[in-house]
N, C-alpha and C. Protein backbone atom coordinates (compact mmCIF):
# COMPACT_ATOMS: atom_id res chain seq x y z
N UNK A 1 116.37 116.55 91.99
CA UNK A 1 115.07 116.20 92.50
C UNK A 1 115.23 115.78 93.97
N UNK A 2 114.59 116.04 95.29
CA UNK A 2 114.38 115.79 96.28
C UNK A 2 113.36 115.21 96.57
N UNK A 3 113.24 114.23 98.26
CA UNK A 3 111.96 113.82 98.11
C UNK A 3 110.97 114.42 98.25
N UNK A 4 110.74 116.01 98.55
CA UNK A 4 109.64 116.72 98.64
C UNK A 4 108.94 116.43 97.04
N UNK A 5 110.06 116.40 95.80
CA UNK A 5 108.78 116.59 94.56
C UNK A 5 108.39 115.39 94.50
N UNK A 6 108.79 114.10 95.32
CA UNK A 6 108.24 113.00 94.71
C UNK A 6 106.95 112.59 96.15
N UNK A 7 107.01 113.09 96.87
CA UNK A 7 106.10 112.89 98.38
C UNK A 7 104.37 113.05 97.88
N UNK A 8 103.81 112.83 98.67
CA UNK A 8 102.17 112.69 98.52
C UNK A 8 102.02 113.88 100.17
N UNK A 9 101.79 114.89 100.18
CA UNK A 9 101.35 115.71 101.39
C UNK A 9 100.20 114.78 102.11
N UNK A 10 99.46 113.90 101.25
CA UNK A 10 97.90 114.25 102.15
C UNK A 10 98.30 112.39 102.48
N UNK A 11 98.76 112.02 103.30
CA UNK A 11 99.28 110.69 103.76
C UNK A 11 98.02 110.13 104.04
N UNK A 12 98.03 108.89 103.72
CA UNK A 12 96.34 108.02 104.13
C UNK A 12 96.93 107.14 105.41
N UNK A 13 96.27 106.99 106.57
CA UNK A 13 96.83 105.68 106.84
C UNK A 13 95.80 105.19 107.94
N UNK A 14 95.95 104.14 108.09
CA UNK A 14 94.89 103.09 108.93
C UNK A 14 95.63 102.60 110.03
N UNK A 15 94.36 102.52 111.42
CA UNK A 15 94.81 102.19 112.69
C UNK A 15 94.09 100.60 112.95
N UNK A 16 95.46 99.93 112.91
CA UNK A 16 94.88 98.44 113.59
C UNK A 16 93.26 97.75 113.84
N UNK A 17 92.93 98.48 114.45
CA UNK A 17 91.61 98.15 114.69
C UNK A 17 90.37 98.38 113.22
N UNK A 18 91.25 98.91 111.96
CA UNK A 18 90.18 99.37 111.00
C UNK A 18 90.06 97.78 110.61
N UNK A 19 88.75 98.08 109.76
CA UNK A 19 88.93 96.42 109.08
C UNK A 19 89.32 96.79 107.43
N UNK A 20 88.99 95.64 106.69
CA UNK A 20 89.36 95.51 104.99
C UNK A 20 88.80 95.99 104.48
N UNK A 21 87.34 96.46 104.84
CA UNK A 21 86.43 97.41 104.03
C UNK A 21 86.66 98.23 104.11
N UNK A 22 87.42 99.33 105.27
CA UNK A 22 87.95 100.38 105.24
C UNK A 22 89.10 100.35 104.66
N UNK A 23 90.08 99.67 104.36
CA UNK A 23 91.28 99.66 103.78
C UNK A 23 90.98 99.60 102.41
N UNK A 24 90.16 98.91 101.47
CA UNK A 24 89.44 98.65 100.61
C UNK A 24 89.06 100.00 99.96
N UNK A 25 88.11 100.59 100.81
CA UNK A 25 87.64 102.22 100.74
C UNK A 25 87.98 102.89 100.61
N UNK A 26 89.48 103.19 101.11
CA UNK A 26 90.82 104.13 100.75
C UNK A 26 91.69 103.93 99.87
N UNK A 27 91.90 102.59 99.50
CA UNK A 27 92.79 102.13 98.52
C UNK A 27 91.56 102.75 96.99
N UNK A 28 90.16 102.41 96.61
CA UNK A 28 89.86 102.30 95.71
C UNK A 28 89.65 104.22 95.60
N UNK A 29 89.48 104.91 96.60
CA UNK A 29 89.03 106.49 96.57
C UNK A 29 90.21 106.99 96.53
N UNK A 30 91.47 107.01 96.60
CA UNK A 30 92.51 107.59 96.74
C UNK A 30 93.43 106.59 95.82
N UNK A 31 92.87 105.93 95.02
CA UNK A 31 94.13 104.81 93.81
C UNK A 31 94.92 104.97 93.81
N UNK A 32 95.03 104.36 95.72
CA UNK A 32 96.40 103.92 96.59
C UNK A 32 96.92 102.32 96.14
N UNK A 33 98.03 101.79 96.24
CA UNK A 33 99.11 100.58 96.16
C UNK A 33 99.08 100.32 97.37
N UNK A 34 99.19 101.12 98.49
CA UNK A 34 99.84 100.91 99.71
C UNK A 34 99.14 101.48 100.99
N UNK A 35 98.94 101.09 102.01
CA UNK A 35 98.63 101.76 103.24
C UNK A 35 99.45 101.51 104.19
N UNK A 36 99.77 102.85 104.91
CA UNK A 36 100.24 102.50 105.89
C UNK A 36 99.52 102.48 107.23
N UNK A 37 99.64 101.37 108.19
CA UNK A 37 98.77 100.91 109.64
C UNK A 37 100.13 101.49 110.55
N UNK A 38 98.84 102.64 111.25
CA UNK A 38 99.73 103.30 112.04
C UNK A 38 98.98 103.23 113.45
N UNK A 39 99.72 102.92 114.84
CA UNK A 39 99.26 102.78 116.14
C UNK A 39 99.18 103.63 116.70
């Protein structure tokens, strides 16, 4: 197994300036654990 079979293609991620309702919004539409805040 490599990490390609275990990867997610469609990456979510949030820029600093989003707030919690947007983080909130992606976590509950995409039943994400994790985001990554990217600059």
């Amino acid at each position: 197994m490599t990490a390609r079979n275990l990867m997610n293609p469609e990456l979510v991620t949030l820029r600093p300036t989003d707030t919690v309702a947007t983080a909130a919004t992606h976590i509950l539409k995409h039943h994400l654990r994790h985001l990554a805040v990217v600059d």
